[in-house]
C-alpha atoms as a PDB file:
ATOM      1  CA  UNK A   1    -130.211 -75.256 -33.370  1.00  0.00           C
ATOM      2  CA  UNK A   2    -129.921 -77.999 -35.880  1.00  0.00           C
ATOM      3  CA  UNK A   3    -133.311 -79.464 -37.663  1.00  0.00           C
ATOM      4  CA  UNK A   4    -134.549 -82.842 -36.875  1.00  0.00           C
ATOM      5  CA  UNK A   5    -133.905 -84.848 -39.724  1.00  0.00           C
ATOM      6  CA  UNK A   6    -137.146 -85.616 -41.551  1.00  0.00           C
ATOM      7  CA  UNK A   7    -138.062 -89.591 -41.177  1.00  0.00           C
ATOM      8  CA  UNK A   8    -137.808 -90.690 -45.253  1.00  0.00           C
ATOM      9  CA  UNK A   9    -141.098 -91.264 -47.372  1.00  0.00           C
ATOM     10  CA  UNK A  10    -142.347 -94.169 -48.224  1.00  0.00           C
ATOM     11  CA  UNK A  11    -142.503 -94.524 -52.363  1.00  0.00           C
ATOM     12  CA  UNK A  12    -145.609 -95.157 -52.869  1.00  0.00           C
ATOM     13  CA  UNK A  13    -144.893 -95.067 -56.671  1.00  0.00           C
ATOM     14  CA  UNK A  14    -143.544 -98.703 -56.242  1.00  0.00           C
ATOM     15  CA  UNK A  15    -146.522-100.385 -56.129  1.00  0.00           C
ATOM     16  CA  UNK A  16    -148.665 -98.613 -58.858  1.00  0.00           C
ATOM     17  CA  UNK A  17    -149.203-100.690 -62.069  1.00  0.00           C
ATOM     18  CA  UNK A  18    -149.380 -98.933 -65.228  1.00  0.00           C
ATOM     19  CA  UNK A  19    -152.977 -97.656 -66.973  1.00  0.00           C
ATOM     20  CA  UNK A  20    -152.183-100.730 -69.711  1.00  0.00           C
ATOM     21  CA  UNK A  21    -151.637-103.254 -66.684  1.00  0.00           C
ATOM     22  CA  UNK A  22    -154.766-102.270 -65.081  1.00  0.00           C
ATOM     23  CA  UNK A  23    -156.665-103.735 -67.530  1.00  0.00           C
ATOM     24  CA  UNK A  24    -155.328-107.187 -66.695  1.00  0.00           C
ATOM     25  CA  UNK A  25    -156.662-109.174 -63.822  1.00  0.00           C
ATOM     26  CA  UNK A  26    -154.241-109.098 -61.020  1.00  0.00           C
ATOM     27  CA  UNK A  27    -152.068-112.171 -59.992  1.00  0.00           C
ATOM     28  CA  UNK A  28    -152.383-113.661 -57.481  1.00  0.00           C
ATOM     29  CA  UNK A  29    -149.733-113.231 -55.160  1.00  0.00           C
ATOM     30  CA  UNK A  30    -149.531-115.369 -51.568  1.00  0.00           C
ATOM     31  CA  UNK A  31    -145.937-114.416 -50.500  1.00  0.00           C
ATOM     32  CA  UNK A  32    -145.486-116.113 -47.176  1.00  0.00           C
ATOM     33  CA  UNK A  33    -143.736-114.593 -44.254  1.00  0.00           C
ATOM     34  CA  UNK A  34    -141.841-117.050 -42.790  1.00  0.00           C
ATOM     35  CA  UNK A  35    -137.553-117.504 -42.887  1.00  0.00           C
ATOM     36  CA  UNK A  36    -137.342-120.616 -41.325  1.00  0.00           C
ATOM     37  CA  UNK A  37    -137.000-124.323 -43.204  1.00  0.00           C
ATOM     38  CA  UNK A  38    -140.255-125.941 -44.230  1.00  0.00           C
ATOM     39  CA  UNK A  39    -142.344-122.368 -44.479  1.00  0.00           C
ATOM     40  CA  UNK A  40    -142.169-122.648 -48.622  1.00  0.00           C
ATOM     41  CA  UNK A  41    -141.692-118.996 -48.456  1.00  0.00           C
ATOM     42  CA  UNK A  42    -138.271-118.725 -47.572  1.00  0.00           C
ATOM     43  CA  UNK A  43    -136.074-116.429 -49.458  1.00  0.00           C
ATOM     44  CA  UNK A  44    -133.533-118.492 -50.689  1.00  0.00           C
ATOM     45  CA  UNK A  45    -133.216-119.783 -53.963  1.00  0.00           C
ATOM     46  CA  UNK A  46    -135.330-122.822 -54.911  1.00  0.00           C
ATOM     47  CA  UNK A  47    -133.620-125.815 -56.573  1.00  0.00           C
ATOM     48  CA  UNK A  48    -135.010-124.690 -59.752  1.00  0.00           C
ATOM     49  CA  UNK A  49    -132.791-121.466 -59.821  1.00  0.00           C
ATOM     50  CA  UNK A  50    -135.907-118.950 -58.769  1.00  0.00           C
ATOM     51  CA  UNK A  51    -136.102-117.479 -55.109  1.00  0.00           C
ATOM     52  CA  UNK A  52    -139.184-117.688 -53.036  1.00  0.00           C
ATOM     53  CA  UNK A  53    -139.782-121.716 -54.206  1.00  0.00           C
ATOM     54  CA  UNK A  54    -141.759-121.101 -57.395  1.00  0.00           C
ATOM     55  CA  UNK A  55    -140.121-122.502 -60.530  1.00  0.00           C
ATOM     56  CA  UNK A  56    -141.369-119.425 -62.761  1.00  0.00           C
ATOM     57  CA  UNK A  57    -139.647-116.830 -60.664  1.00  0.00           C
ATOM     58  CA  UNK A  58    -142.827-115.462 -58.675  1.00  0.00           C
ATOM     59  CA  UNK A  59    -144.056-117.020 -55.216  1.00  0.00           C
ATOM     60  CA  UNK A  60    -146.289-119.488 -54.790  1.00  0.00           C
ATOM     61  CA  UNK A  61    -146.286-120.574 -58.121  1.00  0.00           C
ATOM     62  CA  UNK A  62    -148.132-117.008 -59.791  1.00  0.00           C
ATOM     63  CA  UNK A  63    -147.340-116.589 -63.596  1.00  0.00           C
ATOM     64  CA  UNK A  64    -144.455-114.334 -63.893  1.00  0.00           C
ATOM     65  CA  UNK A  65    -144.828-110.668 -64.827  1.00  0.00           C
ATOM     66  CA  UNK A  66    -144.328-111.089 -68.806  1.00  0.00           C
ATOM     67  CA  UNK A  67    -145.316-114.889 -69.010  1.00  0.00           C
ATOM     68  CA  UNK A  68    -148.512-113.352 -67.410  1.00  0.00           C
ATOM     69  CA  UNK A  69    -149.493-110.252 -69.645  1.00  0.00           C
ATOM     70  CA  UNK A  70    -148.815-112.763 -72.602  1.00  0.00           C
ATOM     71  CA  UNK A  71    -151.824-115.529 -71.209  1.00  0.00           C
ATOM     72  CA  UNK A  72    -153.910-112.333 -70.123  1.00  0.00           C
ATOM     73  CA  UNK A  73    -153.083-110.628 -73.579  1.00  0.00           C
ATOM     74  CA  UNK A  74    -154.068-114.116 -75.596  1.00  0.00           C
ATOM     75  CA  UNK A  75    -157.522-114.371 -73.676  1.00  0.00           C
ATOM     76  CA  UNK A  76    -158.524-110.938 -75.057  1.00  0.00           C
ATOM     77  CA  UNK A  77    -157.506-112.093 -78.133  1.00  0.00           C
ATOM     78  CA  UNK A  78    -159.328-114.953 -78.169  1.00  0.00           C
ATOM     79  CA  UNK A  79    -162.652-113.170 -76.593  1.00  0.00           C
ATOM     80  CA  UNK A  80    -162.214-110.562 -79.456  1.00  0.00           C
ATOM     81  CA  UNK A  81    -161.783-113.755 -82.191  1.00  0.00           C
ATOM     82  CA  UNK A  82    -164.969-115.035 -81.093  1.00  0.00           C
ATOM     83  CA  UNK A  83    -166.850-111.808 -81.226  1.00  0.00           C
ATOM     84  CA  UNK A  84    -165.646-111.426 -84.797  1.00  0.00           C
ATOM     85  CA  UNK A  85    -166.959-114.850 -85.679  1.00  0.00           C
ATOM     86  CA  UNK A  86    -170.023-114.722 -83.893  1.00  0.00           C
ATOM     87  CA  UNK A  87    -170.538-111.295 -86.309  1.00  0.00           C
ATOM     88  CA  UNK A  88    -169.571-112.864 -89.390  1.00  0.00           C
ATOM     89  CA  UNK A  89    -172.456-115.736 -88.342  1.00  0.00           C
ATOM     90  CA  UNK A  90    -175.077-113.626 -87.615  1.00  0.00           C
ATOM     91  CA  UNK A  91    -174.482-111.392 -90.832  1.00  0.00           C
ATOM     92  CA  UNK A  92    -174.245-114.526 -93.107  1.00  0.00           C
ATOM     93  CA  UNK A  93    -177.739-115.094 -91.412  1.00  0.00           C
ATOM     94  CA  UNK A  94    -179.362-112.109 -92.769  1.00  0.00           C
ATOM     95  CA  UNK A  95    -181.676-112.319 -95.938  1.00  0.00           C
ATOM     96  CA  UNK A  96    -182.708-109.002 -97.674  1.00  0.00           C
ATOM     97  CA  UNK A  97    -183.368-109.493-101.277  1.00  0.00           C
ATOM     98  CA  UNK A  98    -182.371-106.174-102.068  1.00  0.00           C
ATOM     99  CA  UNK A  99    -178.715-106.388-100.145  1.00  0.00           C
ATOM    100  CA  UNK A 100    -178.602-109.887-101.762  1.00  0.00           C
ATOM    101  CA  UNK A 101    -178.462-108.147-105.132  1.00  0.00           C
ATOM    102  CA  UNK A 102    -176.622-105.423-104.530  1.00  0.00           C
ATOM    103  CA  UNK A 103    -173.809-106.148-101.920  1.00  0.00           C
ATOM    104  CA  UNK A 104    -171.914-108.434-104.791  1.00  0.00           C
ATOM    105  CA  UNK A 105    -171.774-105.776-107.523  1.00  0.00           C
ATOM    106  CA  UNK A 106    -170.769-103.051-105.258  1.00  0.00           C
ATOM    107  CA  UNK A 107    -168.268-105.273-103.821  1.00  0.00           C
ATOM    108  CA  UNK A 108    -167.353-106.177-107.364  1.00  0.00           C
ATOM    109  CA  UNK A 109    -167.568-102.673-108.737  1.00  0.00           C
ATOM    110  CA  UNK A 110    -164.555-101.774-106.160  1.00  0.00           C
ATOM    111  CA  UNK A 111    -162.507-104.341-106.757  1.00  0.00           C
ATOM    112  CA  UNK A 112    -158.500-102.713-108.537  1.00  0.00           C
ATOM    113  CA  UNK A 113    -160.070 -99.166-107.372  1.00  0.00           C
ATOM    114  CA  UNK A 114    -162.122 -98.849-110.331  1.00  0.00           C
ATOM    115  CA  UNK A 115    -165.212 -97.921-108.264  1.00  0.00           C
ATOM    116  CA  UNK A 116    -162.588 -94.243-107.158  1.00  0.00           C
ATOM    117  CA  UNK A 117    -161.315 -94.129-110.116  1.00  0.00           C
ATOM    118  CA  UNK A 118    -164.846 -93.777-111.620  1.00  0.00           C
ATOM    119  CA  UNK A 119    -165.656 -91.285-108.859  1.00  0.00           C
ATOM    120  CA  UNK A 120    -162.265 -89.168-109.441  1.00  0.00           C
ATOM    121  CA  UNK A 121    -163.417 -88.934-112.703  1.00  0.00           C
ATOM    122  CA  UNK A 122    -166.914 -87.447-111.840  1.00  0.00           C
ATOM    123  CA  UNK A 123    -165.452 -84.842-109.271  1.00  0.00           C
ATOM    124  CA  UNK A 124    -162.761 -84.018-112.211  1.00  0.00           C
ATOM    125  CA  UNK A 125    -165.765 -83.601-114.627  1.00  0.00           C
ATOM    126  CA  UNK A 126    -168.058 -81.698-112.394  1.00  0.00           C
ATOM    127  CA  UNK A 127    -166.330 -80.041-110.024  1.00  0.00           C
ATOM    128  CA  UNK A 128    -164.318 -77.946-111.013  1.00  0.00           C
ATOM    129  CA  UNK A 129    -160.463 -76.761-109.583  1.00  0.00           C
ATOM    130  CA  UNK A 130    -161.729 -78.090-106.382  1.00  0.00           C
ATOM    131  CA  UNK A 131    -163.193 -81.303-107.369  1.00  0.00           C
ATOM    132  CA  UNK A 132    -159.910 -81.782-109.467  1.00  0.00           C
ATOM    133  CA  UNK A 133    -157.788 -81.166-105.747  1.00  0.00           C
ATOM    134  CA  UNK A 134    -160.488 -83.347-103.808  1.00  0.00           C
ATOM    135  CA  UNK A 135    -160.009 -86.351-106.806  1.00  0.00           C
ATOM    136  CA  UNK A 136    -155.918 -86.139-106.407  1.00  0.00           C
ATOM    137  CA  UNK A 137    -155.849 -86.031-102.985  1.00  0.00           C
ATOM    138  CA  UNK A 138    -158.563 -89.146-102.480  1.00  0.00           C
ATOM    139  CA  UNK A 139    -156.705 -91.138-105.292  1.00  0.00           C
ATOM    140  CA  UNK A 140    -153.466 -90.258-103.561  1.00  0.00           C
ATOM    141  CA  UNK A 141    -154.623 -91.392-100.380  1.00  0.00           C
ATOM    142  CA  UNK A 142    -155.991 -94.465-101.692  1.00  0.00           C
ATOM    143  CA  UNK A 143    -152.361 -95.632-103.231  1.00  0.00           C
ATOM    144  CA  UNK A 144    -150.824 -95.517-100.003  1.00  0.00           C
ATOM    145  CA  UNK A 145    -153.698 -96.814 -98.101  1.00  0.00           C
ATOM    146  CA  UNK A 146    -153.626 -99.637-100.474  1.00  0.00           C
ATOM    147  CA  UNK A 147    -150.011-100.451-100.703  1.00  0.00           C
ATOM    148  CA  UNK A 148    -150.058-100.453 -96.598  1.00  0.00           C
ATOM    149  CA  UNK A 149    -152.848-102.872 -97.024  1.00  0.00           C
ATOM    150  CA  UNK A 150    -152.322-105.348 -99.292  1.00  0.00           C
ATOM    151  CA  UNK A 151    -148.339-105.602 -99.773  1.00  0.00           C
ATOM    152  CA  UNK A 152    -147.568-104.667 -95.857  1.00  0.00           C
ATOM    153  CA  UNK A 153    -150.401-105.670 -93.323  1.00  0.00           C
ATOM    154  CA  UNK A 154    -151.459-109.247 -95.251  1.00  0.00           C
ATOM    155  CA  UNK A 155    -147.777-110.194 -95.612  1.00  0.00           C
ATOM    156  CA  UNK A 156    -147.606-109.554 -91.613  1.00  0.00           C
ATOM    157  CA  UNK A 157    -150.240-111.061 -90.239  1.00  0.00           C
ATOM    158  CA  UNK A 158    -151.078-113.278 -92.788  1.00  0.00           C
ATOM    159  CA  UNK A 159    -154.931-114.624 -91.669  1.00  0.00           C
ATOM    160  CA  UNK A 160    -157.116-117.078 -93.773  1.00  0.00           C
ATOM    161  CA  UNK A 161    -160.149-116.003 -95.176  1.00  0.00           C
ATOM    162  CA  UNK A 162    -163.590-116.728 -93.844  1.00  0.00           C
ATOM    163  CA  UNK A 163    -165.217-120.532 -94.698  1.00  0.00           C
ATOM    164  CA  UNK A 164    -168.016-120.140 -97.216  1.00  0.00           C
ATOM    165  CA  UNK A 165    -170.001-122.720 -96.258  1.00  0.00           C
ATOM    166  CA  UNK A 166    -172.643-120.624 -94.289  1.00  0.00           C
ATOM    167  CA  UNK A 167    -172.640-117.518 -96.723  1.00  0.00           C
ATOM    168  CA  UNK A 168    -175.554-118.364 -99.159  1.00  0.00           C
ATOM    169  CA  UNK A 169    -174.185-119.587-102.163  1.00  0.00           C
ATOM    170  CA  UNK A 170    -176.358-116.110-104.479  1.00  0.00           C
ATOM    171  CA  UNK A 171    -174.153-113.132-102.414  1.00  0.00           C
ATOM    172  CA  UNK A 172    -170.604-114.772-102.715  1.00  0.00           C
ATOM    173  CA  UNK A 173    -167.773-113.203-104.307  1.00  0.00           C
ATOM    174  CA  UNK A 174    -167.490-114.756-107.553  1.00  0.00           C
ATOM    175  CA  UNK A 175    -163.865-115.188-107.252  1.00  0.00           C
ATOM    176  CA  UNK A 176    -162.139-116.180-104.282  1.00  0.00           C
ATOM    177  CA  UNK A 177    -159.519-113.848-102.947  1.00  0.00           C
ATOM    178  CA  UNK A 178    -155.863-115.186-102.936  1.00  0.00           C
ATOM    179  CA  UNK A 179    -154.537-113.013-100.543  1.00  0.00           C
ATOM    180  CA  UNK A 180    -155.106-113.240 -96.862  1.00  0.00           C
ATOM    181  CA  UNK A 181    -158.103-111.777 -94.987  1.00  0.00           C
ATOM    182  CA  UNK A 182    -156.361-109.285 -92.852  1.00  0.00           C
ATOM    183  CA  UNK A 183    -156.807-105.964 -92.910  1.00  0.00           C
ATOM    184  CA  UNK A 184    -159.480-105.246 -95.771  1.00  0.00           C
ATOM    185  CA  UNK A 185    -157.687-103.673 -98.808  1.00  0.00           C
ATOM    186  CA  UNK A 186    -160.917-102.329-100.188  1.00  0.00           C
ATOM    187  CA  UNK A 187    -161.547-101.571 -97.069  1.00  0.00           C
ATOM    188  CA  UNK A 188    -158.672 -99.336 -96.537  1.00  0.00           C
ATOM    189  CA  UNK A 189    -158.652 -97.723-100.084  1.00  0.00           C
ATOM    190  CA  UNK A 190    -162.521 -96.959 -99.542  1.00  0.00           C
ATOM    191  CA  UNK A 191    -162.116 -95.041 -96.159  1.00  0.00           C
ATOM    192  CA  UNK A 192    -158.516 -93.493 -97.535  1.00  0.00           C
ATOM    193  CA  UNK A 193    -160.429 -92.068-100.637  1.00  0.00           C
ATOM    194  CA  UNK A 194    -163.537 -90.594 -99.038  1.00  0.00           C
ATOM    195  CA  UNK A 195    -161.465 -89.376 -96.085  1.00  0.00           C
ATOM    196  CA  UNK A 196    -158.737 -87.409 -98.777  1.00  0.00           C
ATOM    197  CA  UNK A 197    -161.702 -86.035-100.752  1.00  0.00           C
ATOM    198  CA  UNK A 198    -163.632 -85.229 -97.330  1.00  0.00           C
ATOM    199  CA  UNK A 199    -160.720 -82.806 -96.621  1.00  0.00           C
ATOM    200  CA  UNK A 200    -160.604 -81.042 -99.776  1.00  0.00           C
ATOM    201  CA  UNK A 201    -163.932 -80.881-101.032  1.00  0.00           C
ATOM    202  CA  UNK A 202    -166.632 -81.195 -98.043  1.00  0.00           C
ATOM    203  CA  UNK A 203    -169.230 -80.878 -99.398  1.00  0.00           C
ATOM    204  CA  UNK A 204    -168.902 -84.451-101.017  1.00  0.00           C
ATOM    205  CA  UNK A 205    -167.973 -85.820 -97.659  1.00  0.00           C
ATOM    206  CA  UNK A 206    -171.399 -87.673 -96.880  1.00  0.00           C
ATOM    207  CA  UNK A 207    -172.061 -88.908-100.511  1.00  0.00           C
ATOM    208  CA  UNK A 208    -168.439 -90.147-100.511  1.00  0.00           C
ATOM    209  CA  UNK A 209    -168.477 -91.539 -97.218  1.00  0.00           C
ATOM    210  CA  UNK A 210    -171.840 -93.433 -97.335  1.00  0.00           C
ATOM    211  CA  UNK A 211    -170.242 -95.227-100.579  1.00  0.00           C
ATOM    212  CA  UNK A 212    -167.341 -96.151 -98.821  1.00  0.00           C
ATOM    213  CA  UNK A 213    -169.334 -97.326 -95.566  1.00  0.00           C
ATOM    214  CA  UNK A 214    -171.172 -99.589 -98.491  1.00  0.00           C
ATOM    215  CA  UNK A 215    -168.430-101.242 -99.883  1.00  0.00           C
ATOM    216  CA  UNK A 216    -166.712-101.758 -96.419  1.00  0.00           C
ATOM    217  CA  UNK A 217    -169.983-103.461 -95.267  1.00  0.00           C
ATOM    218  CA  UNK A 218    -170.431-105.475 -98.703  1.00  0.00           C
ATOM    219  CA  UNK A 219    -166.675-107.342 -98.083  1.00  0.00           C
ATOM    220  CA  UNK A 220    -168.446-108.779 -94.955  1.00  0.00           C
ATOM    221  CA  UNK A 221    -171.568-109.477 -96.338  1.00  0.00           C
ATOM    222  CA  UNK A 222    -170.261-111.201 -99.569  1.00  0.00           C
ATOM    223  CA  UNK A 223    -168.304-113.505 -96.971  1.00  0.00           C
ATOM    224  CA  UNK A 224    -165.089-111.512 -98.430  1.00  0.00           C
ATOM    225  CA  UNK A 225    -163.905-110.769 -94.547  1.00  0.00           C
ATOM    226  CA  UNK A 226    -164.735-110.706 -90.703  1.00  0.00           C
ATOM    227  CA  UNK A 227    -165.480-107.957 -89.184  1.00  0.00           C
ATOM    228  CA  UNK A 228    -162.405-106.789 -87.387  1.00  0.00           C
ATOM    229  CA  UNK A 229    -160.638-107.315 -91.215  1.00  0.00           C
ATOM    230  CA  UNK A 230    -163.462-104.649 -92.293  1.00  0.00           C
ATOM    231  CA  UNK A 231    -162.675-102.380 -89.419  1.00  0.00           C
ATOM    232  CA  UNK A 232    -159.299-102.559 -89.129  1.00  0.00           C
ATOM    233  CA  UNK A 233    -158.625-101.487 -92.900  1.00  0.00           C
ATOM    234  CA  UNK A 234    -161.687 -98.563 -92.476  1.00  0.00           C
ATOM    235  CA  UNK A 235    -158.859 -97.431 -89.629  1.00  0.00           C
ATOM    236  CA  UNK A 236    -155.992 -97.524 -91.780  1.00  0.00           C
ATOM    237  CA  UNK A 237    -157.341 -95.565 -94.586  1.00  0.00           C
ATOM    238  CA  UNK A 238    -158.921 -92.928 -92.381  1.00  0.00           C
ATOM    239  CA  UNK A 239    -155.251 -92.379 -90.409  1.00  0.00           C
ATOM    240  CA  UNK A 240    -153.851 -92.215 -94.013  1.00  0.00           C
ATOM    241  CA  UNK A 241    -155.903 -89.837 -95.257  1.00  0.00           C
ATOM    242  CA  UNK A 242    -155.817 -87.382 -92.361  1.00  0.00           C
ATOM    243  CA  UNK A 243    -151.734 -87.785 -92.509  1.00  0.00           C
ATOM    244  CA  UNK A 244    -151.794 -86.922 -95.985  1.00  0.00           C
ATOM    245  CA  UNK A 245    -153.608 -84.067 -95.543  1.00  0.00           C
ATOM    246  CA  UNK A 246    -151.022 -83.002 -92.767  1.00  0.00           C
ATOM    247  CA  UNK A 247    -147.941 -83.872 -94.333  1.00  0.00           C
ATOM    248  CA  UNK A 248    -148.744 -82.720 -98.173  1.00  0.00           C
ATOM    249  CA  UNK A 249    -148.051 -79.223 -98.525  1.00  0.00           C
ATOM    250  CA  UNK A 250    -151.377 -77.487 -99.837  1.00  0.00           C
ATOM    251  CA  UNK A 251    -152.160 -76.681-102.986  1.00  0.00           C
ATOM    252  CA  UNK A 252    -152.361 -72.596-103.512  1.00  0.00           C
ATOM    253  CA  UNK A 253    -155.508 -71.653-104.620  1.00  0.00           C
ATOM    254  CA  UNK A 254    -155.079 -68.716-106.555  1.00  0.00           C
ATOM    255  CA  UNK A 255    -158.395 -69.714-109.046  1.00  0.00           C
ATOM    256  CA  UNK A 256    -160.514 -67.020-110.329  1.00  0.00           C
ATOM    257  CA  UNK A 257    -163.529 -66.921-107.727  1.00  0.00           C
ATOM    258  CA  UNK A 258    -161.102 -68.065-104.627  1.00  0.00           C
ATOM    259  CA  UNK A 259    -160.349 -66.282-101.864  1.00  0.00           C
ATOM    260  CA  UNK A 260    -157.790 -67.266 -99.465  1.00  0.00           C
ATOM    261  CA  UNK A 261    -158.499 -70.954 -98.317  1.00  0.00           C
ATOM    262  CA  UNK A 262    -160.136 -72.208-101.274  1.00  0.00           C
ATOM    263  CA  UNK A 263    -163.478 -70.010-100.448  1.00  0.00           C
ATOM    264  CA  UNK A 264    -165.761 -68.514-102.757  1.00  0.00           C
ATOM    265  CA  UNK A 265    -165.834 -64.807-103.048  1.00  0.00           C
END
């Protein structure tokens, strides 16, 4: 006795939009059902070259799938640009006497690295084998950060720095960046330091990191950089530093004292 062939499956897969198109609003999409002449949703080419009588190649004159995501994709941007300037206006608002003094010379202090440098120098002093790992791998963290900040991400997206006008005149940086705005080098070398000396010496991980936090929030506060410049480059520099401490082959800690790991006996 032969089987009754099984009726086929509808595939229900087809009209499923992906988890990234989900977060875009849905077009709109008014396909007619009539064949006949004078319906406007025949399916025939229109005299534009685009079936179903819309000139953009969707029915009923919806933005097409990519010309779509691109306007949808643009608003965000532009909702996330005005966040980031409202941010910028509310901090240039703030007046604490004590930030007012001391944003400027931390932001100053960091500027070429010298702030890590000084710091590299202090964990070499004081801490012994393992503040000498914890200063190499910060510092090396910070080159790369740095070079992927300033000579790669500026050159590519290339934004202007923040106006002035509304930063009071006492907390400015004393000298005007040249480079574009976006992402934060010091920034990225901050996170990328305190994130390579994090891994290697934890114990220094919340001194470290507070510092960095400081001079990432001092760029923004000095009228140095939005927000999203500030954030952006604290992102870099922690994704460097964790790769580093993946791809670099660990140092063997065979000190007097150490156990396997780098512990303490």
């Amino acid at each position: 006795m032969n089987a009754r062939p099984r009726p086929a499956r509808p595939d229900r897969r087809r009209g499923r939009r992906s988890p990234l198109l989900r977060l875009l609003p849905p077009a709109t999409t008014g396909i007619g059902t009539g064949t006949g002449a004078g319906t406007g949703a025949g399916t025939g080419p229109a005299p534009g070259g685009s079936p179903g009588g819309s000139p953009s190649g969707s029915p009923d004159g919806a933005p097409g799938g990519a010309a779509g995501r691109r306007e949808a994709a643009t608003a965000v941007l532009r909702r996330i640009k005005a966040a980031d300037q409202e941010l910028f206006e509310r901090t240039t608002r703030l007046h604490a006497p004590v930030l007012d003094r001391a944003m400027p010379k931390l932001s100053r202090a960091a500027d070429h690295s010298l702030l890590w440098i000084g710091v590299a120098g202090l964990l070499v002093a004081f801490g012994g084998r393992r503040g000498a790992r914890a200063a190499a791998r910060g510092l090396g963290s910070l080159a790369v950060a740095s070079l992927s900040a300033n000579v790669i991400g500026k050159q590519w997206f290339g934004r202007t720095r923040p106006v002035l006008d509304r930063v009071p005149l006492g907390r400015r940086v004393r000298r005007i960046p040249v480079t574009t705005s976006f992402p934060s080098g010091h920034a990225a070398s901050a996170a990328a330091f305190a994130t390579g000396v994090a891994q290697e010496l934890p114990g220094a991980a919340l001194p470290v990191g507070a510092l960095a936090a400081a001079v990432a929030y001092s760029r923004v506060y000095t009228g140095a950089h939005y927000p999203s410049d500030v954030a952006a480059g604290a992102a870099l520099g922690i994704g460097v530093g964790l790769a580093a401490g993946r791809i670099r082959p660990r140092w063997k800690r065979k000190g007097k004292g150490y156990g396997a790991g780098g512990t303490r006996h």
